[in-house]
Every structure is written in structure tokens, then in C-alpha cells.
Protein backbone atom coordinates (compact mmCIF):
# COMPACT_ATOMS: atom_id res chain seq x y z
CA UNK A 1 29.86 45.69 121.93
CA UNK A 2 30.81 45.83 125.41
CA UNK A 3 27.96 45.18 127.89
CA UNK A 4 27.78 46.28 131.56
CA UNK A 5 30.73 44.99 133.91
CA UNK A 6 29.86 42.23 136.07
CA UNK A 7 29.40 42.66 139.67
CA UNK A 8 33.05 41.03 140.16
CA UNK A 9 34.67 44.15 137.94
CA UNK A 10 32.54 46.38 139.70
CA UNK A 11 33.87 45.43 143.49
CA UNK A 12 37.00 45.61 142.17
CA UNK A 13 36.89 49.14 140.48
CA UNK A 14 35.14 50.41 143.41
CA UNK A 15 38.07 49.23 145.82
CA UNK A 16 40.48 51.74 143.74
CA UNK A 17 38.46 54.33 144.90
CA UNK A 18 38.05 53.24 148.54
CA UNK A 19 42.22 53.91 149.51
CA UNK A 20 43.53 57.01 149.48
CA UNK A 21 47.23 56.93 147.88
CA UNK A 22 49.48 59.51 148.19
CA UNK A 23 52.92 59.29 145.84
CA UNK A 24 55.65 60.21 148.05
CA UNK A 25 59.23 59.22 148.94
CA UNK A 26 61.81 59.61 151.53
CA UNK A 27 65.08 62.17 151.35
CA UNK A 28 68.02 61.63 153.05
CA UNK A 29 66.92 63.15 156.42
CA UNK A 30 63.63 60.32 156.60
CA UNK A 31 61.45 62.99 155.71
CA UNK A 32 58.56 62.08 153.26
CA UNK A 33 58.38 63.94 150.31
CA UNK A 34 55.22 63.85 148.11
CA UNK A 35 56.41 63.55 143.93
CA UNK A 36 54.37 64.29 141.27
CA UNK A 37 53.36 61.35 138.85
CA UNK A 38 55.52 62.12 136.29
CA UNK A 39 58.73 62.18 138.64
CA UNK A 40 58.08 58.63 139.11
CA UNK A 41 57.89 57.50 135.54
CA UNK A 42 61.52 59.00 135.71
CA UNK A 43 61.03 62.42 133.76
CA UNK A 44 61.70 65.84 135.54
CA UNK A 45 59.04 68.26 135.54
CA UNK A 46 60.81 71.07 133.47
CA UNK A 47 61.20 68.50 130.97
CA UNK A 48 58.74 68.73 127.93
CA UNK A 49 57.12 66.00 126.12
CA UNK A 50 57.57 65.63 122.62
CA UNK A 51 55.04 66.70 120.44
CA UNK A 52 52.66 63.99 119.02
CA UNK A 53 53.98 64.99 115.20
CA UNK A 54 57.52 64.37 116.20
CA UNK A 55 57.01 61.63 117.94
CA UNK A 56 55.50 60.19 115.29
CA UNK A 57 58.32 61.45 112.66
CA UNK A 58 61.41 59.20 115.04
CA UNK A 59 58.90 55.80 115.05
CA UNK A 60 59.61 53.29 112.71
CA UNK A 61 56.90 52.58 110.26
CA UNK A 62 54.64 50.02 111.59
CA UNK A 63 54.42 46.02 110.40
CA UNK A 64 51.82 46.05 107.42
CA UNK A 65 52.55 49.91 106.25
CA UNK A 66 52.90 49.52 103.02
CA UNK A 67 56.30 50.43 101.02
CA UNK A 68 56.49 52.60 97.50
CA UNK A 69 56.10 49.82 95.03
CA UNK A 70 59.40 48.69 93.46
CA UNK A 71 60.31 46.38 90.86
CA UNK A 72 62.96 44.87 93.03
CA UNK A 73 60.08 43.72 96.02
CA UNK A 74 58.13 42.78 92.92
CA UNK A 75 60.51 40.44 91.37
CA UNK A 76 61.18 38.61 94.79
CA UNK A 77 58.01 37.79 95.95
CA UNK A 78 56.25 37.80 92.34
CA UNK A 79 58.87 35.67 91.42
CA UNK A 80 58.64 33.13 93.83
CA UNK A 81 54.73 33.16 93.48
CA UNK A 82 54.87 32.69 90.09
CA UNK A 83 57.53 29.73 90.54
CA UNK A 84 54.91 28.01 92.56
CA UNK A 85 52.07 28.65 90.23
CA UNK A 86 54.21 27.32 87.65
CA UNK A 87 55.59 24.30 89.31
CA UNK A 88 52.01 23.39 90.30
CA UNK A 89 50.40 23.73 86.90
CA UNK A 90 53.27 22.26 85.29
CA UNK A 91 53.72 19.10 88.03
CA UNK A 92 50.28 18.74 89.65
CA UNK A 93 47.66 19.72 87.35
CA UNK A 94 50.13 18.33 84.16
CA UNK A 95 48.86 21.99 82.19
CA UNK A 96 51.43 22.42 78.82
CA UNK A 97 55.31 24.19 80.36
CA UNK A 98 54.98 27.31 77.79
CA UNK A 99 51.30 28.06 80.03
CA UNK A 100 52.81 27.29 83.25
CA UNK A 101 56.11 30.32 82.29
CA UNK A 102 53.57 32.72 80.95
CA UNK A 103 51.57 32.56 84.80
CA UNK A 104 55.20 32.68 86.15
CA UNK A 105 56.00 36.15 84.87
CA UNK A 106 52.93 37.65 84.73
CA UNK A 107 52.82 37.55 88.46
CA UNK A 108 55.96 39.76 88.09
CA UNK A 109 54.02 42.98 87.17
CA UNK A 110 50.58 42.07 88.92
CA UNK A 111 52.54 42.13 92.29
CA UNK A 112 54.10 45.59 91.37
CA UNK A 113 50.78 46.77 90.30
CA UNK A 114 49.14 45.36 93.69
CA UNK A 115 51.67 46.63 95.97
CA UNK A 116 51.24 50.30 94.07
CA UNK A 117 46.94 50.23 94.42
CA UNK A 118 47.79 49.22 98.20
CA UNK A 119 50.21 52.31 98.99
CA UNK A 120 48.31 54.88 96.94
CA UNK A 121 45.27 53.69 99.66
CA UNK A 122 47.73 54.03 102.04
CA UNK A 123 48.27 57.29 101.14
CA UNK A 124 45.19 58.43 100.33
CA UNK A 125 44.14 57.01 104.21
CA UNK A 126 46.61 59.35 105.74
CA UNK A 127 45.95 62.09 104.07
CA UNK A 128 42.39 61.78 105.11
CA UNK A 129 42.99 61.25 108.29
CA UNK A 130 45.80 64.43 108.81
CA UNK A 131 43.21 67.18 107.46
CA UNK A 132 41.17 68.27 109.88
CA UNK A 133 37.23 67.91 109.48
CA UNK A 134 35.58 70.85 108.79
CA UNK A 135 33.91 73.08 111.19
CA UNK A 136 30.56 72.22 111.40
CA UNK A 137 30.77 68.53 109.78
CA UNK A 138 29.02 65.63 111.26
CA UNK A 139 31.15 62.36 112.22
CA UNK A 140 29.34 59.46 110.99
């Protein structure tokens, strides 16, 4: 997807590599000091990083993960779908009231059983993706 850099990115990659830079700071005597990198992003080097797992455990779930299915979620934003349907069969397209309440609930369930199919993928894709491959197994 991504071609070859341009001439421009290239001049300008290759001028990172022209300077030397050395990370250092003064003490209280004017003495310079050289500091490791992660000294300046403010963590001590004794300190450990949290593991990847744990990390990943205080995160909040990301936008889009999808939720256990409930039938609270379901009635909300079935509910208001189906509303619409109905209001625009029963206003707009003039279809008979009793048709227009039927699409109205229906949506009700459907939504439940959609957002249920989406986190049982969900869950399946996770799953997948904490097992390890096995030795020996081609990526594709």
C-alpha cells in the first residue's frame, strides 16, 4: 500500500541521523549529567512497567466494543427504531396502524437478538486472538 518515500521524506529522515544527540541535564553544581530516556518521560528507572495484561485489565472498554445484550438497551434503541418505522409507514407511506405497531415491536427483540450475534463475535474474536498459534502454524 505504501510506496517508496519521496526524496523530500528521505532528506529529512536522513538529517535525524546526521546530529548526534546526547540526553543530558544540568545538577545543581552546572555539571551535565547524561539521563536515560525513560528519566525524561518522568519514570525512575527502578520503576517497572506494567504488564501488557494489566494494563489492558484498568482500560476502559473501547467505543464500538460491544456490551452483553440486554433487554433494557434493546427496548431503548429498538423502541425508538421501531417508533420511526411506525410513524413512517403509518404517516408517509399511509400502510394500515395495526401493520405499522406490529414493525414497532418486532424491532424490540430483533435488536436484542442483533446486539447478542454481535458480542458472541466479539467474543469469539478475542478468544481467537488471546490463544496463541500453534508451533509450527503458518500466518496467512
Amino acid at each position: 500500500m505504501w510506496g517508496m518515500p519521496t526524496r523530500k521524506q528521505r532528506s529529512r529522515r536522513a538529517k535525524t541521523f546526521r546530529h548526534e544527540y546526547a540526553l543530558v541535564k544540568t545538577d545543581e553544581e552546572g555539571n551535565e549529567v547524561e539521563v536515560s530516556a525513560s528519566e525524561l518521560r518522568g519514570k525512575s528507572p527502578d520503576e517497572k512497567e506494567q504488564p501488557k495484561a494489566a494494563a489492558k485489565a484498568t482500560a476502559k472498554p473501547r467505543r464500538g466494543t460491544p456490551q452483553p445484550p440486554s433487554w433494557e438497551r434493546a427496548l431503548k434503541r429498538g423502541g425508538l427504531t421501531g417508533l420511526a418505522l411506525a410513524l413512517l409507514l403509518a404517516f408517509v407511506l399511509h400502510g394500515p396502524p395495526i401493520l405499522a405497531l406490529v414493525y414497532g415491536v418486532l424491532f424490540i427483540p430483533l435488536t436484542y437478538w442483533m446486539d447478542g450475534l454481535a458480542y458472541r463475535w466479539y467474543q469469539k474474536r478475542e478468544a481467537k486472538m488471546s490463544t496463541p498459534a500453534p508451533r509450527g502454524a503458518k500466518k496467512r
